[in-house]
Protein backbone atom coordinates (compact mmCIF):
# COMPACT_ATOMS: atom_id res chain seq x y z
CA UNK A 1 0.00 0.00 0.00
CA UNK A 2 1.77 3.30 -0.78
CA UNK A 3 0.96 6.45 1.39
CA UNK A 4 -0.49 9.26 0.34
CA UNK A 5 1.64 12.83 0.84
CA UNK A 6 -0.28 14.90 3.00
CA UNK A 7 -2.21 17.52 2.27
CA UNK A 8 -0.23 20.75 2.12
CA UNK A 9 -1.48 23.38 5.13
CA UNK A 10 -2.32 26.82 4.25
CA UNK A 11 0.63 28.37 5.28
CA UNK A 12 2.71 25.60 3.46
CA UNK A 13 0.87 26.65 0.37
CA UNK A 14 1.49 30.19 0.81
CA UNK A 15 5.20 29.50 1.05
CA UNK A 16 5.53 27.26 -1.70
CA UNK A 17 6.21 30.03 -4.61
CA UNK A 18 8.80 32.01 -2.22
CA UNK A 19 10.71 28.66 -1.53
CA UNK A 20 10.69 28.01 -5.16
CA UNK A 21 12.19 31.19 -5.69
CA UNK A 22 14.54 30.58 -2.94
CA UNK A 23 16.14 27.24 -4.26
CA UNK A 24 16.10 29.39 -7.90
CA UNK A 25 18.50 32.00 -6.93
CA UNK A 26 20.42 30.22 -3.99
CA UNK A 27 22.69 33.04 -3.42
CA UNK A 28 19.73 35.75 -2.71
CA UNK A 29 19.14 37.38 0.58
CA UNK A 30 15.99 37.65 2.74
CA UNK A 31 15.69 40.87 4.14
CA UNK A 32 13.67 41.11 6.80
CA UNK A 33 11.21 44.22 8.07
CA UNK A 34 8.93 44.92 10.98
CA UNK A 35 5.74 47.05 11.45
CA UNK A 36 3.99 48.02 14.48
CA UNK A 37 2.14 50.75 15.70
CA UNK A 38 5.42 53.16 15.68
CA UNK A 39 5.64 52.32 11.37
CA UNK A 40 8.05 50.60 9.11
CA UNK A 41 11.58 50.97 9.30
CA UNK A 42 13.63 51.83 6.23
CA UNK A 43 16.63 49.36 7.10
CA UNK A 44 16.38 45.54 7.59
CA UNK A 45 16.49 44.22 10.79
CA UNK A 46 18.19 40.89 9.87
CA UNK A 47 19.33 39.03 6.57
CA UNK A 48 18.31 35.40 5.97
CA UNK A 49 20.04 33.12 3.50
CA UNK A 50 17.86 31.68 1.14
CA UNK A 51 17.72 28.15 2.87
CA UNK A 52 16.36 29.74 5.74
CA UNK A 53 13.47 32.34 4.09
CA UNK A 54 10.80 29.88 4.03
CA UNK A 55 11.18 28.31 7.39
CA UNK A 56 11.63 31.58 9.13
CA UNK A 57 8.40 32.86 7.57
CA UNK A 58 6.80 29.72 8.92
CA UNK A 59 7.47 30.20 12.25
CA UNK A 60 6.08 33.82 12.65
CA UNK A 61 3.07 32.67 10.78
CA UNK A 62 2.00 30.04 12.89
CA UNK A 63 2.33 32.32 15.66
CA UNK A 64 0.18 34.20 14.32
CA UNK A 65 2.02 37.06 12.65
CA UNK A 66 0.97 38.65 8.97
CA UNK A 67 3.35 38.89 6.12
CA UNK A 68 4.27 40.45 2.78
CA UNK A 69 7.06 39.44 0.68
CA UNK A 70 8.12 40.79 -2.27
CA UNK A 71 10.99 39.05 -4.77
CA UNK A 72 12.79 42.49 -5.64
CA UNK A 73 14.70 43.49 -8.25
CA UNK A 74 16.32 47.06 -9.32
CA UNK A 75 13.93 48.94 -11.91
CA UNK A 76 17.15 48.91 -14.13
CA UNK A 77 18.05 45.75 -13.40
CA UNK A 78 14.29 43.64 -13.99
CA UNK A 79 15.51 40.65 -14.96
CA UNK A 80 17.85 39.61 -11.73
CA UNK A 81 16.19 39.59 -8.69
CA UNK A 82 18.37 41.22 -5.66
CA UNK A 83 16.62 39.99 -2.74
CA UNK A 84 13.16 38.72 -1.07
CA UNK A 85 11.94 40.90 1.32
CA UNK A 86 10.25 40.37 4.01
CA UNK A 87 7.82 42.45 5.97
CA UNK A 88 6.02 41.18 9.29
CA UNK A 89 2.93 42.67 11.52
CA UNK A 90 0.91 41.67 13.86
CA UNK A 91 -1.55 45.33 13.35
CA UNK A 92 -3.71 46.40 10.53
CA UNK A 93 -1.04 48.48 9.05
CA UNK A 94 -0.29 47.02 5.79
CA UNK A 95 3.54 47.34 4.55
CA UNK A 96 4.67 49.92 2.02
CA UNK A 97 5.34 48.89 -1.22
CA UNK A 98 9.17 49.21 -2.35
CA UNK A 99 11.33 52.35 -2.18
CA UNK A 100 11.13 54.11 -5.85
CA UNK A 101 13.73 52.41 -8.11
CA UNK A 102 13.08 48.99 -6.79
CA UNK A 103 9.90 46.51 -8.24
CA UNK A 104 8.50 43.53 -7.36
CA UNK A 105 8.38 40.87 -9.32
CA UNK A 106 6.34 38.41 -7.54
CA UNK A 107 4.40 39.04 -4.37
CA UNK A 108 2.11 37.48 -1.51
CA UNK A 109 0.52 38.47 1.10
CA UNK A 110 -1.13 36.68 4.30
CA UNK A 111 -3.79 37.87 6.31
CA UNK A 112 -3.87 35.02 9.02
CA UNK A 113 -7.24 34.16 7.16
């Protein structure tokens, strides 16, 4: 009898495109932001490897944290990606969208829904 894989969770699903991207460009960063009720900084407050994006992103999810993340690439540069960054809240303040000169060119969000 051969066992079935397991259905993926939400938050495994939600991850799946950024950990793609992750094993894609193995040398990117994950840049990592916070929100709260004082705003959004404009300087990281940590840098992941790309092994660790996904399961760090896990973690703050299941406890219950919202998230953004953005694979970014210089608007002269659209075609290499420079990092994935992340953006994490726990308020209704939804991140900014990239500093001018900078794009996104994939995305997701969670809500916690």
């Amino acid at each position: 009898m051969t066992k079935r894989k397991p259905e993926p969770t939400p938050i495994e699903t939600f991850l799946a495109p950024l950990a793609r991207h992750a094993r894609k460009w193995p040398e990117i960063e994950g840049l990592v932001f916070w929100g709260g009720a004082e705003g959004w900084g404009n300087a990281p407050s940590e840098a992941l490897e790309a092994e660790e994006i996904a399961f760090y992103a896990e973690g703050l999810l299941e406890d219950g944290f919202r998230m953004a993340w953005a694979l970014v690439a210089l608007a002269d540069g659209p075609d290499m990606p420079d990092h994935i960054r992340l953006q994490f809240w726990q308020d209704d303040s939804p991140p900014p969208e990239p500093a001018p000169g900078w794009f996104a060119l994939d995305k997701g969000l969670w809500n916690g829904d």
